[in-house]
C-alpha atoms as a PDB file:
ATOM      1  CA  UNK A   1     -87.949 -54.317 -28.619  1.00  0.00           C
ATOM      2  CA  UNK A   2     -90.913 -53.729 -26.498  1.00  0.00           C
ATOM      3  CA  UNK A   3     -94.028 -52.242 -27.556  1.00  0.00           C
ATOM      4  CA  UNK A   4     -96.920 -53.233 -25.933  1.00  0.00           C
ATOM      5  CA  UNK A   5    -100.948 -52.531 -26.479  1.00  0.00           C
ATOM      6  CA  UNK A   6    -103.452 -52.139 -23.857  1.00  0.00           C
ATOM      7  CA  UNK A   7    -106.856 -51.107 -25.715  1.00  0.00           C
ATOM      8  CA  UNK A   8    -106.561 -48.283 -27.841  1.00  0.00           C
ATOM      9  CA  UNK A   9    -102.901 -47.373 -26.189  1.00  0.00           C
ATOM     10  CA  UNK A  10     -99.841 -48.527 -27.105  1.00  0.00           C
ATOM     11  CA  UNK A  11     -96.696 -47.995 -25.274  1.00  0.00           C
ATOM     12  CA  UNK A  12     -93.081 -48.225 -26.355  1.00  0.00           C
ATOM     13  CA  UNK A  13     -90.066 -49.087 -24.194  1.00  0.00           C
ATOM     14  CA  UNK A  14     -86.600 -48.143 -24.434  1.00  0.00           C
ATOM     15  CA  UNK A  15     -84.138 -50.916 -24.170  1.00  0.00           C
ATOM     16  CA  UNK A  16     -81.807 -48.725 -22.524  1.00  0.00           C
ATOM     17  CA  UNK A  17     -83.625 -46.978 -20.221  1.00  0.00           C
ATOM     18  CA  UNK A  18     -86.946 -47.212 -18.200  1.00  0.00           C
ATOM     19  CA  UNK A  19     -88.509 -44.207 -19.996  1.00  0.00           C
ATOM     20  CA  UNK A  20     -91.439 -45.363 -22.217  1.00  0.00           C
ATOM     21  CA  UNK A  21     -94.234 -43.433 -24.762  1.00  0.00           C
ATOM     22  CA  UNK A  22     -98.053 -44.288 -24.403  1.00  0.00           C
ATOM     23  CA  UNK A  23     -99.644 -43.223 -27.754  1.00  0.00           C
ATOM     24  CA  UNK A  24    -102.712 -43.190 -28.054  1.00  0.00           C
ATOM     25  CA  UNK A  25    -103.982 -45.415 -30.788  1.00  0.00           C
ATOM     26  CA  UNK A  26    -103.176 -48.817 -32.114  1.00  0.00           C
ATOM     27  CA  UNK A  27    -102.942 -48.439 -35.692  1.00  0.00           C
ATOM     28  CA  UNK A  28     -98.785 -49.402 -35.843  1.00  0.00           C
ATOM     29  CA  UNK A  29     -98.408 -47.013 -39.190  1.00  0.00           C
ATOM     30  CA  UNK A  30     -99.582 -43.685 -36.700  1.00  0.00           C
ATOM     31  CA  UNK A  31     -97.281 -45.594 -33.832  1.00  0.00           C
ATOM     32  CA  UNK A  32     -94.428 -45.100 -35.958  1.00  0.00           C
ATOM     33  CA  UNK A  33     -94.909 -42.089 -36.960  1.00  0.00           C
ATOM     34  CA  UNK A  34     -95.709 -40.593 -33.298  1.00  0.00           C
ATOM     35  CA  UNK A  35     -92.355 -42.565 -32.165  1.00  0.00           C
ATOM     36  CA  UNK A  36     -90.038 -40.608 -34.735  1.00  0.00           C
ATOM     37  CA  UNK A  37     -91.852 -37.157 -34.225  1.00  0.00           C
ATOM     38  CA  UNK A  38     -90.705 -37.969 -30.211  1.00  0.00           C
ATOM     39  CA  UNK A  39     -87.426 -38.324 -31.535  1.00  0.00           C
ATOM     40  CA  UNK A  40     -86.878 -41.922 -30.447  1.00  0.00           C
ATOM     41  CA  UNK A  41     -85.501 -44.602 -33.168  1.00  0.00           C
ATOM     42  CA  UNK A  42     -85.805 -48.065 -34.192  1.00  0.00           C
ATOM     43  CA  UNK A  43     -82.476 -49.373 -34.965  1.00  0.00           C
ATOM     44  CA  UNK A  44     -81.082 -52.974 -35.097  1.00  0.00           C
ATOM     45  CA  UNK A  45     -78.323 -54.369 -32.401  1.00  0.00           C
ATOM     46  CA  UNK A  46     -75.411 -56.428 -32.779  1.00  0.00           C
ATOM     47  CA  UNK A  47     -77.807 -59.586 -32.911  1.00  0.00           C
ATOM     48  CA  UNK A  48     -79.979 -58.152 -35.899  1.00  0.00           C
ATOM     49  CA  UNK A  49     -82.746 -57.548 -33.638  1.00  0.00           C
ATOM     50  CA  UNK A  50     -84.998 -54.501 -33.461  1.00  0.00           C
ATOM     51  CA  UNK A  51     -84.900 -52.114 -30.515  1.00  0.00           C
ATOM     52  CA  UNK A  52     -85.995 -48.700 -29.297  1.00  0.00           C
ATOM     53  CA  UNK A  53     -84.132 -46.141 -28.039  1.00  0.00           C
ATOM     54  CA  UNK A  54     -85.539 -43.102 -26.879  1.00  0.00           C
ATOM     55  CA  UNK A  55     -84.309 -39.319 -27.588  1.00  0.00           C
ATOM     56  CA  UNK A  56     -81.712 -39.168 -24.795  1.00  0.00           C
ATOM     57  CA  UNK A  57     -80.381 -42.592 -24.973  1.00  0.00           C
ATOM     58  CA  UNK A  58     -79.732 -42.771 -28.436  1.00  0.00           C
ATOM     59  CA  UNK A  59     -76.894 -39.263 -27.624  1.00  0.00           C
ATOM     60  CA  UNK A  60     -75.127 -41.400 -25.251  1.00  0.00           C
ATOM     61  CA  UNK A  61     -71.822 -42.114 -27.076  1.00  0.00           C
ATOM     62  CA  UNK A  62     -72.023 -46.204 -28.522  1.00  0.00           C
ATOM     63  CA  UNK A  63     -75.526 -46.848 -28.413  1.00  0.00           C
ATOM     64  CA  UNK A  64     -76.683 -45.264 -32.132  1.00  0.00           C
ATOM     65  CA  UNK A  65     -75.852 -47.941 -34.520  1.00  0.00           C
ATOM     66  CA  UNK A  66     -75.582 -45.504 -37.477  1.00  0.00           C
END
């Protein structure tokens, strides 16, 4: 999972994909909530790790874990 900050911005990264979110603000509760309304989730892999996957990777058949 990579989500980093840079000042008041934080920006998420898919981990299948190079497309990426900049929200603006830093408070992780709002970060979540501005990732889900995007339609991206947070789901674990096969190494019970946490990853991202944005709204048009997590359609691709085999990537949602659900």
């Amino acid at each position: 999972m990579t989500i980093e900050k840079q000042g008041d911005v934080t920006i998420v990264h898919c981990d299948y994909c190079p497309e990426y979110l900049e929200i603006e603000s830093d408070d992780s509760e709002y970060v979540k909530l501005a990732i889900r309304a995007h339609e991206w989730r947070f789901q674990k892999d096969d190494n019970d790790c946490w990853e991202n996957v944005c709204s048009v990777c997590i359609r691709v058949p085999g990537v949602a874990k659900w």
